[in-house]
N, C-alpha and C. Protein backbone atom coordinates (compact mmCIF):
# COMPACT_ATOMS: atom_id res chain seq x y z
N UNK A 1 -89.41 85.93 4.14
CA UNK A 1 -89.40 84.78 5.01
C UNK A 1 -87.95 84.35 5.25
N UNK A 2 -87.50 83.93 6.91
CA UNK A 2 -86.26 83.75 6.99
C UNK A 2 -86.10 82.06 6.60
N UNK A 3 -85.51 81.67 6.16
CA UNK A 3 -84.96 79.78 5.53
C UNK A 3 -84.22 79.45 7.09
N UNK A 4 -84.79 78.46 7.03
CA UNK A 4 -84.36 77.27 8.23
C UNK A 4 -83.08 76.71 7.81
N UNK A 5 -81.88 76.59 9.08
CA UNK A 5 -80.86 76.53 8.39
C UNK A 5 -80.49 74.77 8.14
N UNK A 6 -81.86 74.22 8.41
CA UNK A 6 -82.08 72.58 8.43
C UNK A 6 -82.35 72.18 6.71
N UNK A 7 -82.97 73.57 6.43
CA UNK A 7 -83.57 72.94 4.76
C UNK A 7 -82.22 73.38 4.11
N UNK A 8 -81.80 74.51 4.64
CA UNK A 8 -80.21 74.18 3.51
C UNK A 8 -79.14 73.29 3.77
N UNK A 9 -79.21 72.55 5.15
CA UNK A 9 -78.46 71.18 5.02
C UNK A 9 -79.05 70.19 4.60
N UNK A 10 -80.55 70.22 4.57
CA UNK A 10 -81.42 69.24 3.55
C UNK A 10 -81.18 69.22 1.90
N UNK A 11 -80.91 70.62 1.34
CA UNK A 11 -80.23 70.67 0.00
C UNK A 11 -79.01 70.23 -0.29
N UNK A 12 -77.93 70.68 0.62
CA UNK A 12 -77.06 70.18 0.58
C UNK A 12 -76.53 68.55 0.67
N UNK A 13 -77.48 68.09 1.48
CA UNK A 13 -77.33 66.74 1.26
C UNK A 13 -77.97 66.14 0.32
N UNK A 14 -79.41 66.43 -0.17
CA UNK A 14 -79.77 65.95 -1.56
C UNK A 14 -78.88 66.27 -2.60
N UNK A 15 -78.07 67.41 -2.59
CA UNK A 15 -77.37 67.97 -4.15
C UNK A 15 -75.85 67.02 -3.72
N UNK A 16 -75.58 66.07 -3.09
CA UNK A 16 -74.42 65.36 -2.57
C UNK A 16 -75.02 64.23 -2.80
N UNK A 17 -76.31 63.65 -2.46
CA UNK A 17 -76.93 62.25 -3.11
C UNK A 17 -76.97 62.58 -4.78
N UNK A 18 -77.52 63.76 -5.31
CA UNK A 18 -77.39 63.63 -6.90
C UNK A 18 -76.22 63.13 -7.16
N UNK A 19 -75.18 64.52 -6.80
CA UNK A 19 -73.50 63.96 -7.71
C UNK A 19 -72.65 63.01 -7.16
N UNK A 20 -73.39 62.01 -5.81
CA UNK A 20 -72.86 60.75 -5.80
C UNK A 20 -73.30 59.52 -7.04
N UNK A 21 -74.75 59.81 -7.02
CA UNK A 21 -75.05 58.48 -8.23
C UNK A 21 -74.50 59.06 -9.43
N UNK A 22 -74.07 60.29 -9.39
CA UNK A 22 -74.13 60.57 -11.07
C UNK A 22 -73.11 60.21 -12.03
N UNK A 23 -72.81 59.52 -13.28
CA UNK A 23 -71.48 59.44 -13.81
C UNK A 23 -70.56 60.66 -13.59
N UNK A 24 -69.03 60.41 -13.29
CA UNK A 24 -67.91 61.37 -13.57
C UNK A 24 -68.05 62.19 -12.13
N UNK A 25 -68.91 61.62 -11.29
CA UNK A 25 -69.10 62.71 -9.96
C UNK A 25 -67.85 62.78 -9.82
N UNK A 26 -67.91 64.31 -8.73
CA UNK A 26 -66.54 64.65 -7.93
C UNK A 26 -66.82 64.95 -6.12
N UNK A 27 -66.00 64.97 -5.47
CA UNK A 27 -66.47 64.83 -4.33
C UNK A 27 -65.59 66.07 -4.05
N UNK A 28 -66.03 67.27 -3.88
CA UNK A 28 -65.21 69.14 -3.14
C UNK A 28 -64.99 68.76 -1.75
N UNK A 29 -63.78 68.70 -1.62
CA UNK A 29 -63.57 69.22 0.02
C UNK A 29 -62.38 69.94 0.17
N UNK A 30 -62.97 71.58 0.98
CA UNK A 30 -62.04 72.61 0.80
C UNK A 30 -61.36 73.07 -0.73
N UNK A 31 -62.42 73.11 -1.05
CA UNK A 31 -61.93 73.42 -2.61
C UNK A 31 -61.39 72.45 -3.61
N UNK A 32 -60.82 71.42 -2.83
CA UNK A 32 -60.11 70.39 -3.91
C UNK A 32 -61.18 69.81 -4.38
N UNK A 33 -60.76 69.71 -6.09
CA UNK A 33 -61.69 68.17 -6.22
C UNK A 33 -61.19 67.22 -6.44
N UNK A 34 -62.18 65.91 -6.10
CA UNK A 34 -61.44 64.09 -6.61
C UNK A 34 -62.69 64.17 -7.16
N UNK A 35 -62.48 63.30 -8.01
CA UNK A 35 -63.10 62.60 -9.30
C UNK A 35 -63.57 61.32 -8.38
N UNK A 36 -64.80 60.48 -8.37
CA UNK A 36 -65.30 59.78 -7.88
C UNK A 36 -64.93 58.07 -8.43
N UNK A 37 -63.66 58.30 -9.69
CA UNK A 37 -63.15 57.45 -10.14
C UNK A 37 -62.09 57.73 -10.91
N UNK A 38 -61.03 56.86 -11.13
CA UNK A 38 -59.84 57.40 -11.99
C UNK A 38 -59.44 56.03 -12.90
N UNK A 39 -58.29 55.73 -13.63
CA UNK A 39 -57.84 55.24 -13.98
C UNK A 39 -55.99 55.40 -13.73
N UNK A 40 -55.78 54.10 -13.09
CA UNK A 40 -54.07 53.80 -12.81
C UNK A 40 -53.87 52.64 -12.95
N UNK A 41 -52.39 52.80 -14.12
CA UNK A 41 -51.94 51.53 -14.59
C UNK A 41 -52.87 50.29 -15.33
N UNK A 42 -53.78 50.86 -16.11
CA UNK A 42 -54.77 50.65 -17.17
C UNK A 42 -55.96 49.68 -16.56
N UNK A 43 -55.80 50.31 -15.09
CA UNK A 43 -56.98 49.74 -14.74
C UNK A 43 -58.17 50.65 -13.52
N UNK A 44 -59.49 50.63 -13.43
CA UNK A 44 -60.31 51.54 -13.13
C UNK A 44 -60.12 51.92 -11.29
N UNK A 45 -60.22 52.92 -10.75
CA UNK A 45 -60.12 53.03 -9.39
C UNK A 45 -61.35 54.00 -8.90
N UNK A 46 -61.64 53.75 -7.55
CA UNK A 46 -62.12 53.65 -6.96
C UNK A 46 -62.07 54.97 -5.81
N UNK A 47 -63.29 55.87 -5.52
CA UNK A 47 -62.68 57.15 -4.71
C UNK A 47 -63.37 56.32 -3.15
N UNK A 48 -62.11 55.69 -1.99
CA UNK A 48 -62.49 55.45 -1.39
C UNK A 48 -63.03 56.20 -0.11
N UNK A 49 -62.17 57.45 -0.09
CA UNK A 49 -62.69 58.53 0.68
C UNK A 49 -61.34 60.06 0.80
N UNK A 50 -61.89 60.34 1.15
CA UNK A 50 -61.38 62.34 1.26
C UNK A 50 -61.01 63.01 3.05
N UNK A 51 -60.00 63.21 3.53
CA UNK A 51 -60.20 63.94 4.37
C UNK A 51 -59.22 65.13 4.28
N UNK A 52 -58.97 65.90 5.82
CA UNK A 52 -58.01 67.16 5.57
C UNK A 52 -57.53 66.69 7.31
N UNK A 53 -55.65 67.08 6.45
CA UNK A 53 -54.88 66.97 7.59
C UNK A 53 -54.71 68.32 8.54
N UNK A 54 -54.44 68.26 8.98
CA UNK A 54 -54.49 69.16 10.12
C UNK A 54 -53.32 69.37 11.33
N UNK A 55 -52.91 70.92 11.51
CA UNK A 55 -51.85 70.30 12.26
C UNK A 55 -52.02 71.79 13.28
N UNK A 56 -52.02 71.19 14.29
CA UNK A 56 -53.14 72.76 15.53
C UNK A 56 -54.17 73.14 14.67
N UNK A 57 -53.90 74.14 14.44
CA UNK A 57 -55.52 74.77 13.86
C UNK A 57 -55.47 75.03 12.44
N UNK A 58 -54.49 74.37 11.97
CA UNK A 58 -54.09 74.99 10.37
C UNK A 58 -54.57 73.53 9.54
N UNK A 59 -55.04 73.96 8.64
CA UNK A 59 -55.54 72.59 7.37
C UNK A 59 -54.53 72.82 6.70
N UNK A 60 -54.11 71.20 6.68
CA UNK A 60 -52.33 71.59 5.33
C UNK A 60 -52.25 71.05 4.22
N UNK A 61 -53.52 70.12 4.40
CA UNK A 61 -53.80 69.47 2.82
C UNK A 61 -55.01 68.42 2.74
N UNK A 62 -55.80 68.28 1.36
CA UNK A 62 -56.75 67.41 1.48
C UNK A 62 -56.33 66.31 1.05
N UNK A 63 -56.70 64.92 1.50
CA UNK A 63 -56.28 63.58 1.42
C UNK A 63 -57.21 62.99 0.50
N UNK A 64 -57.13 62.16 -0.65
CA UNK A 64 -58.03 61.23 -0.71
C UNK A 64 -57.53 59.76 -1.34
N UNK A 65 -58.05 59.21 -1.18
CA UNK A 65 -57.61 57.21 -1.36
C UNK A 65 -58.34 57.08 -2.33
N UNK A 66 -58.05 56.32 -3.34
CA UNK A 66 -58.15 55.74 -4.33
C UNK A 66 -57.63 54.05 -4.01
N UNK A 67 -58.66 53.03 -4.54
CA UNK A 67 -58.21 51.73 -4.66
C UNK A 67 -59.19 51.22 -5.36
N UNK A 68 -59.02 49.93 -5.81
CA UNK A 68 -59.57 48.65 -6.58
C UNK A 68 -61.30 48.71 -6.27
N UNK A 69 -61.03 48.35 -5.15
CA UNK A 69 -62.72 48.16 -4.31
C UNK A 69 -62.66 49.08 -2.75
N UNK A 70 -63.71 49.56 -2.75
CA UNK A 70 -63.90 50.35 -1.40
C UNK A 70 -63.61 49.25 -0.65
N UNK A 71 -63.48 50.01 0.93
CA UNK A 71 -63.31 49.07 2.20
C UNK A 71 -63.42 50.02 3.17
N UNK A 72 -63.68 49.64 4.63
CA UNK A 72 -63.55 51.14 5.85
C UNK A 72 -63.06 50.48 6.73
N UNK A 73 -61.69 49.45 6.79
CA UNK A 73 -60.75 48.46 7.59
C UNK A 73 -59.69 49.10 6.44
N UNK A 74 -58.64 49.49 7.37
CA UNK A 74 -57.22 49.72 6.91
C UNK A 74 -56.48 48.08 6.27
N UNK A 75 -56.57 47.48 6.84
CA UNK A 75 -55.71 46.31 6.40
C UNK A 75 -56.62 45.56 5.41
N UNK A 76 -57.45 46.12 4.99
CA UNK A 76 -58.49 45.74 3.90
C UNK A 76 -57.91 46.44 2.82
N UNK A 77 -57.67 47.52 3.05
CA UNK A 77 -57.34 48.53 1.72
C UNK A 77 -55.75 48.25 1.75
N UNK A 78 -55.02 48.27 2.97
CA UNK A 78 -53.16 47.98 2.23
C UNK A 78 -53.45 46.93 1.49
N UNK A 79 -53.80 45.82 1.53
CA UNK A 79 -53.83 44.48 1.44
C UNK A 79 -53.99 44.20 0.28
N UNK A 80 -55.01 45.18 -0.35
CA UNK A 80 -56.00 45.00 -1.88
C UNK A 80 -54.99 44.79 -3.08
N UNK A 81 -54.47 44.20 -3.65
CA UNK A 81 -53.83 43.67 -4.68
C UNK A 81 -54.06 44.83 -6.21
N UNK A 82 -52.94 45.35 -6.73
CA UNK A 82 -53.01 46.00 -7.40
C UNK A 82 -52.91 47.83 -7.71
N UNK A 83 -53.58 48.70 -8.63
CA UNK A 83 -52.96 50.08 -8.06
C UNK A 83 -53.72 50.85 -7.26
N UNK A 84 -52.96 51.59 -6.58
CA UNK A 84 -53.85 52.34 -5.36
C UNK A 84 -53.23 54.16 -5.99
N UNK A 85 -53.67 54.75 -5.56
CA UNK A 85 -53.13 56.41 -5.53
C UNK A 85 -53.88 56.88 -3.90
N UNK A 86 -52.86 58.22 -3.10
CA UNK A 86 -53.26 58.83 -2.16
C UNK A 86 -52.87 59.77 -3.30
N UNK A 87 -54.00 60.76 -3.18
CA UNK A 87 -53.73 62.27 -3.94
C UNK A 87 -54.15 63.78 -2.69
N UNK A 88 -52.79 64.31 -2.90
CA UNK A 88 -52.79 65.31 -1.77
C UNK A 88 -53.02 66.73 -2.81
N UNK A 89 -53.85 67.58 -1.81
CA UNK A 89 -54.14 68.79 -2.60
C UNK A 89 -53.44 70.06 -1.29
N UNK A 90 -52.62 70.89 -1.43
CA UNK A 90 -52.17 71.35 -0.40
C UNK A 90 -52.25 72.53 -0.43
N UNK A 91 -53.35 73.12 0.98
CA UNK A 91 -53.87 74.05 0.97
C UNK A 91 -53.29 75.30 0.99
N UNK A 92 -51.87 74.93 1.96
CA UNK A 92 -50.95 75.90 2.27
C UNK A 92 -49.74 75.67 1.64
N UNK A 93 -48.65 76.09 2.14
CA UNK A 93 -47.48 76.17 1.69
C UNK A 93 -47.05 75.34 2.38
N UNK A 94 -45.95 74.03 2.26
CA UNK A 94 -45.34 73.24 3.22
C UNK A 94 -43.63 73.02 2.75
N UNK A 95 -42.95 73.05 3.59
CA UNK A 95 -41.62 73.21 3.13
C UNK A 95 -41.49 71.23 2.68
N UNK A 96 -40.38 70.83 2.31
CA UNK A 96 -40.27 69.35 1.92
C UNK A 96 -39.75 69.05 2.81
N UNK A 97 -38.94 69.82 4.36
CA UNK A 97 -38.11 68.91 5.28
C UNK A 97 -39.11 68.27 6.24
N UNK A 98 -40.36 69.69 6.51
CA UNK A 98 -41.26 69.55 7.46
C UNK A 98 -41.89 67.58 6.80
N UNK A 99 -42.27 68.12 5.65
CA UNK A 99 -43.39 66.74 4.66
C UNK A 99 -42.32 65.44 5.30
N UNK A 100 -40.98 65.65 4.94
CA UNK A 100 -40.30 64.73 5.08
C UNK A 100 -40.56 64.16 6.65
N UNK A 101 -40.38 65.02 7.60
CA UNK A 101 -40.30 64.72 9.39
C UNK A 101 -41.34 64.15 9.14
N UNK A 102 -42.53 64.78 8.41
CA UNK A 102 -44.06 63.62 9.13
C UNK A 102 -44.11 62.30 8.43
N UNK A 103 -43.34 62.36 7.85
CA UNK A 103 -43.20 61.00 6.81
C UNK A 103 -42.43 60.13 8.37
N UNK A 104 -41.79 60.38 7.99
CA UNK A 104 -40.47 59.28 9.08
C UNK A 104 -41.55 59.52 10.32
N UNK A 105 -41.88 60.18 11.14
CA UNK A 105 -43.09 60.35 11.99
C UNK A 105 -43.54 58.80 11.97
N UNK A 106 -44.53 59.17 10.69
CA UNK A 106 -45.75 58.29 10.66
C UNK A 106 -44.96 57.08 10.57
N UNK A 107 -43.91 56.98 10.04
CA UNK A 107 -43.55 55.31 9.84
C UNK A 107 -43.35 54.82 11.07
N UNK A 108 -42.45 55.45 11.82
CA UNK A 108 -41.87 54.76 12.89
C UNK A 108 -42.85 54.77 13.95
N UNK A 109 -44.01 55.30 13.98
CA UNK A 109 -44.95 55.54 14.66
C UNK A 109 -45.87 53.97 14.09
N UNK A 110 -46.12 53.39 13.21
CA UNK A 110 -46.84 52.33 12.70
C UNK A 110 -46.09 51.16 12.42
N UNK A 111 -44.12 50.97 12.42
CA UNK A 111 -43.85 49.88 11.81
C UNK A 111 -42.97 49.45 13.39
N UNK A 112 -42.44 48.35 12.94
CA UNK A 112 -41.11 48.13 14.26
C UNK A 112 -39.95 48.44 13.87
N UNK A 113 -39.11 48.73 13.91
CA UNK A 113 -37.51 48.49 13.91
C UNK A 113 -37.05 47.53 12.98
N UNK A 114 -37.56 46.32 13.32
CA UNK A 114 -37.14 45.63 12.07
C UNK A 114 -37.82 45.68 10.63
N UNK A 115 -39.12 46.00 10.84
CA UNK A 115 -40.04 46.54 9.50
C UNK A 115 -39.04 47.73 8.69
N UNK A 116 -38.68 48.91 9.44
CA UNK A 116 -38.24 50.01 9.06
C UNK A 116 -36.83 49.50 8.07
N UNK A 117 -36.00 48.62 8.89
CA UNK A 117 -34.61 48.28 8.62
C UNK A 117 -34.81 47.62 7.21
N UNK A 118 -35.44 46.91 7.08
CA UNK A 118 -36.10 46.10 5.89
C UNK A 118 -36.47 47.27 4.52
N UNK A 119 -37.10 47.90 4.83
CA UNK A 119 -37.19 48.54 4.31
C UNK A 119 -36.30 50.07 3.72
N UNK A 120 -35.46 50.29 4.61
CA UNK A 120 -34.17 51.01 4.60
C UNK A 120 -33.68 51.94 3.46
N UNK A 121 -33.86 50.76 2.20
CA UNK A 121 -33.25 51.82 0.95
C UNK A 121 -34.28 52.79 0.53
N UNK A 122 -35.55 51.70 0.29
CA UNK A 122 -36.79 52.28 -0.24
C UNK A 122 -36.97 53.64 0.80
N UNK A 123 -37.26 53.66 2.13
CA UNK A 123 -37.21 54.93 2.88
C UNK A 123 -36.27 56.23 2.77
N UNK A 124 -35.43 55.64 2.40
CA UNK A 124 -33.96 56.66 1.49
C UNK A 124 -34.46 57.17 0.50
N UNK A 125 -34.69 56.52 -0.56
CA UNK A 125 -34.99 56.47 -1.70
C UNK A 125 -36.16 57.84 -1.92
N UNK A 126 -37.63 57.37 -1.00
CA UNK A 126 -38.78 58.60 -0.93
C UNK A 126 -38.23 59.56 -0.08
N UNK A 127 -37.56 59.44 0.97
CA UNK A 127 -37.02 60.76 1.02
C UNK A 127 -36.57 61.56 0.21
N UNK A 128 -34.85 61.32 -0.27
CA UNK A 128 -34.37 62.07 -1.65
C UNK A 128 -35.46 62.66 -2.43
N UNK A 129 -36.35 62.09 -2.74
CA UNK A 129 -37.87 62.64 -3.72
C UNK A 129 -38.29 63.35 -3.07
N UNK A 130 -38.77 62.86 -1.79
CA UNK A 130 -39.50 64.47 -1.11
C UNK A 130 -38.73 65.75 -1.16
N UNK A 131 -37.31 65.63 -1.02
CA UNK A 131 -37.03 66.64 -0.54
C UNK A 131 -36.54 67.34 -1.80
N UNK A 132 -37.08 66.55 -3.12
CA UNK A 132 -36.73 67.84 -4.66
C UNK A 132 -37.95 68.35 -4.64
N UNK A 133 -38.93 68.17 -3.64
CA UNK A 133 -40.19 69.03 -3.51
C UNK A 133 -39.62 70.19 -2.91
N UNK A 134 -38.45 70.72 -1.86
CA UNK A 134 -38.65 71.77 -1.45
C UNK A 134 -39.78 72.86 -0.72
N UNK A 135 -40.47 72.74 -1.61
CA UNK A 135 -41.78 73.70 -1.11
C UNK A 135 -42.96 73.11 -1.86
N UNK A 136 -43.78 72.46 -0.96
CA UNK A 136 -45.39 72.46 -1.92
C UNK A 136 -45.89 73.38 -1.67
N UNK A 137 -46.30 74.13 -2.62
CA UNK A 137 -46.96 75.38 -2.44
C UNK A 137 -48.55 75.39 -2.65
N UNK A 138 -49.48 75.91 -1.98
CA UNK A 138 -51.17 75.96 -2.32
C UNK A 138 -51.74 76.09 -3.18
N UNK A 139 -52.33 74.84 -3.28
CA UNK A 139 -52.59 74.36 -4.68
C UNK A 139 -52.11 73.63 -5.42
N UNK A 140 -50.84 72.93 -5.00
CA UNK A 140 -50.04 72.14 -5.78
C UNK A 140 -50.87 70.54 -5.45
N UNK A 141 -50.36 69.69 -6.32
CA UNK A 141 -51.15 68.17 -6.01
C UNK A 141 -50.08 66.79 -6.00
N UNK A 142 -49.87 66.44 -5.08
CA UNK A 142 -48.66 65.16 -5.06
C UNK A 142 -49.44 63.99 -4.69
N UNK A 143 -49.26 63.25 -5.74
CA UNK A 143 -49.10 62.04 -5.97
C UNK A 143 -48.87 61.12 -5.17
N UNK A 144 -49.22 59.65 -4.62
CA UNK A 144 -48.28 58.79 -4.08
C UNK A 144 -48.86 57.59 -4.94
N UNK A 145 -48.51 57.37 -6.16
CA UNK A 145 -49.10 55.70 -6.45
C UNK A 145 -48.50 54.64 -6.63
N UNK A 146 -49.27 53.96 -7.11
CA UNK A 146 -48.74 52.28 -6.86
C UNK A 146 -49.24 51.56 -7.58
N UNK A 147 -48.40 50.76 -8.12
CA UNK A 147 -48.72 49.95 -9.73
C UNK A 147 -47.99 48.95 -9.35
N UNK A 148 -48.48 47.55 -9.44
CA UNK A 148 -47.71 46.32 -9.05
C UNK A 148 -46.31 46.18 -10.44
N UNK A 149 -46.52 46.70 -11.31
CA UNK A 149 -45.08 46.95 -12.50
C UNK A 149 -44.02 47.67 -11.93
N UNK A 150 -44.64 49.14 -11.60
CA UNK A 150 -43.50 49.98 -11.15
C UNK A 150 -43.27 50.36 -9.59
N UNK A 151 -44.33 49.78 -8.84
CA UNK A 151 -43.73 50.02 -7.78
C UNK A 151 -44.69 51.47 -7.10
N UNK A 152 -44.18 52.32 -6.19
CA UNK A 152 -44.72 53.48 -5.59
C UNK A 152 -43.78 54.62 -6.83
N UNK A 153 -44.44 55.63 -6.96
CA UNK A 153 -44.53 56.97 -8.05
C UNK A 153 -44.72 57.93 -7.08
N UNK A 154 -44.12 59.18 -7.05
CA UNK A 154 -44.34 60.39 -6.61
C UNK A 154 -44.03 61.18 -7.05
N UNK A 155 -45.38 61.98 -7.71
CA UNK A 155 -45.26 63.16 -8.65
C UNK A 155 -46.06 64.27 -8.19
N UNK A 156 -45.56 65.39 -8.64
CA UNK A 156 -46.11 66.63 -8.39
C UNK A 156 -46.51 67.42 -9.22
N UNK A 157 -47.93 68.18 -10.03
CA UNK A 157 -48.57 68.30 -10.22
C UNK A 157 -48.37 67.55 -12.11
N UNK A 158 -48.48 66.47 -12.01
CA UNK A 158 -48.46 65.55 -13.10
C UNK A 158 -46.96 65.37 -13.35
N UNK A 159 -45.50 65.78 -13.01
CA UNK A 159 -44.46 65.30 -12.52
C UNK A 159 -43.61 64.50 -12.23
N UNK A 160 -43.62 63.66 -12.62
CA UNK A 160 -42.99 62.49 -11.73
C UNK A 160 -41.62 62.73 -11.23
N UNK A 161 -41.86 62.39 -9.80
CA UNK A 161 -40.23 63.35 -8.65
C UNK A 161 -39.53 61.92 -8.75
N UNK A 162 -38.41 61.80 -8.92
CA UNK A 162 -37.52 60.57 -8.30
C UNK A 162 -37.38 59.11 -8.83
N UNK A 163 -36.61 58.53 -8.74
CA UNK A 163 -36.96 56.89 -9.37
C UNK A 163 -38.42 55.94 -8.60
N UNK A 164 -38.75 54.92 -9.67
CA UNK A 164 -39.87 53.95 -9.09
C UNK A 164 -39.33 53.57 -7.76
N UNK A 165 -40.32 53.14 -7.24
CA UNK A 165 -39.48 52.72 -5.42
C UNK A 165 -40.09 51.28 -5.55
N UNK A 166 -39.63 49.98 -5.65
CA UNK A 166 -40.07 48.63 -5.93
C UNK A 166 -40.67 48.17 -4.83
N UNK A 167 -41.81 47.45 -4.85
CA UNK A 167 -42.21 46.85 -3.38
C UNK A 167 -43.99 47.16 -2.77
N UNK A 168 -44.95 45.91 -2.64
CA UNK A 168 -46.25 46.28 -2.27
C UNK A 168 -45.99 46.58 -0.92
N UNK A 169 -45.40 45.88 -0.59
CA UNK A 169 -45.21 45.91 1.56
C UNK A 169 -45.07 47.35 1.67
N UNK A 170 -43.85 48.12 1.07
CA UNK A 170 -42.94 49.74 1.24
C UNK A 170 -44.08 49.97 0.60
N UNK A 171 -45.12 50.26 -0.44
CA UNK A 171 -46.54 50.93 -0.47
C UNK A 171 -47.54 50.93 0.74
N UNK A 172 -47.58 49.62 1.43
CA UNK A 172 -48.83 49.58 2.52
C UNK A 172 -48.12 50.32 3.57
N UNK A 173 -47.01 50.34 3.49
CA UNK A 173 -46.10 50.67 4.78
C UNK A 173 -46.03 52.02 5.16
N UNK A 174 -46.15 52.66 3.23
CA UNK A 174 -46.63 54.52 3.28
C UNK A 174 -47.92 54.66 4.03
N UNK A 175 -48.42 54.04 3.13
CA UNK A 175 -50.49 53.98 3.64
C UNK A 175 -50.44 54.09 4.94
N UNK A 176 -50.01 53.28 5.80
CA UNK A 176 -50.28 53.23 6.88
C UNK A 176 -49.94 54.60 7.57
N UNK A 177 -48.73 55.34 6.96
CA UNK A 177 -48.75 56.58 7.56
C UNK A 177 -50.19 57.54 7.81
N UNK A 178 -51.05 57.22 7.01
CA UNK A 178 -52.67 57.84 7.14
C UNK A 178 -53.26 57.23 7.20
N UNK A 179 -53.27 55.98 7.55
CA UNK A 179 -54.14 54.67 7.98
C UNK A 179 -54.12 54.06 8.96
N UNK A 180 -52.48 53.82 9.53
CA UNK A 180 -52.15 52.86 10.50
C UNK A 180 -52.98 53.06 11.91
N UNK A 181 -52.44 52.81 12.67
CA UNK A 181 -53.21 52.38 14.14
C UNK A 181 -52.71 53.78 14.83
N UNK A 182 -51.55 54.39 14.45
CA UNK A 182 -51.08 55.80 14.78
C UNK A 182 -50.98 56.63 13.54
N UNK A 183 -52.27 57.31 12.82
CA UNK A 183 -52.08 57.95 11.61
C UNK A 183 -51.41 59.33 11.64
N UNK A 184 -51.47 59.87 10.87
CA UNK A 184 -50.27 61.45 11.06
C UNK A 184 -52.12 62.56 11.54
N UNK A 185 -53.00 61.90 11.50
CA UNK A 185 -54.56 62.90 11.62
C UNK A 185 -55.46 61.98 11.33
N UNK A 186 -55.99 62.01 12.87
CA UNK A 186 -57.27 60.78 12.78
C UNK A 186 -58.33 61.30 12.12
N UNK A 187 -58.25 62.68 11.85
CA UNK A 187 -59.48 63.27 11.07
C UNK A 187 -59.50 62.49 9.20
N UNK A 188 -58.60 62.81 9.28
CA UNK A 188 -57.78 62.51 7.77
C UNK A 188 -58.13 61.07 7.38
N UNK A 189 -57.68 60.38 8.67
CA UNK A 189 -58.01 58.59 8.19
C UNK A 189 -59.02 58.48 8.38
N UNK A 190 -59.83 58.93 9.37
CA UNK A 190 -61.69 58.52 9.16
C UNK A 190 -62.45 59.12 7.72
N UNK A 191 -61.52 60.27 7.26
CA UNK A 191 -62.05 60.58 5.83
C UNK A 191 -61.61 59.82 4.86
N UNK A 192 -60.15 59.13 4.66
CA UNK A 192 -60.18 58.41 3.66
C UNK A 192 -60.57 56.91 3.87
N UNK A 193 -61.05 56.66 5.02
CA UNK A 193 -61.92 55.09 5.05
C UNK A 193 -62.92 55.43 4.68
N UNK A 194 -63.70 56.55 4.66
CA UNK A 194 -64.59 56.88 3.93
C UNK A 194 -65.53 57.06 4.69
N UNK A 195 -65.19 57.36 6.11
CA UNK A 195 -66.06 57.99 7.12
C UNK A 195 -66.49 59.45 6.91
């Protein structure tokens, strides 16, 4: 007998309702996994959603958000008081100048001129760090978190690249690079709102 290819997206979505209710779930996309909860800066987080960036036809890494309390409004989640993590899983190989361009990209694409200027050192600052990445290579996992003590962290595969970068605003201000109103992949931000 040939299987209807409706009952194996019927399994598939029941075996995705199991290991959502289940303790310690993980949520696979493209091979990566997130943990359906973590712990940062001794307090519990939250898997708010998962997507994959994309750039023409190439997947370059999976995204997922971590915060306090879910939300599916961007200025709900910068806003949320306390630690957040974006954890990137990268499918391919990416050099650190390219990571770097979409960085400055996304900012100046979401802040004004005077937001950016304000922010100035701190944007210095994650650069220099990106760019002792050199090469993320497939499979590697970088970090972006945020702890109201230390500030934004960027580490690579448990790592920590560069000095603390001080500041909640220069955290929402990253976020927004995959959140804002111009994200770096609208695919990406409808997955980590948790679309």
């Amino acid at each position: 007998m040939i299987a209807s290819p409706l009952r194996g997206l019927r399994c598939l979505v029941v075996g995705l309702a199991v290991l959502a209710g289940s303790a310690g779930a993980q949520v696979v996309v493209e091979g990566a996994r997130y943990d359906s909860s973590i712990a940062l800066g001794g307090q519990p987080l939250l898997l708010n959603g998962v997507g994959v960036r994309k750039r023409l036809v190439f997947d370059i890494y999976v995204g997922g958000l971590y915060v306090t309390k879910r939300a599916a409004r961007t200025e709900e989640l910068v806003s949320q008081p306390g630690p957040k993590r974006v954890a990137l899983r990268f499918l391919r190989d990416v050099e650190g100048e390219l990571f770097v361009n979409s960085l400055h990209v996304g900012l100046k694409a979401n802040h004004t001129d005077a937001e950016l200027a304000r922010w100035e050192k701190q944007i210095d600052t994650l650069t220099t760090t990106i760019k002792t990445i050199a090469l993320a290579r497939r499979g590697d996992t970088v970090y972006f978190d945020f702890t109201p003590q230390d500030g934004t962290r960027v580490s690579v595969n448990g790592v920590t690249r560069g000095p603390l970068i001080p500041g909640d605003d220069f955290y929402a201000a990253v976020l927004r690079v995959w959140l804002g109103e111009t994200p770096a992949d609208a695919g990406l931000k409808k997955g980590m709102l948790g679309g």
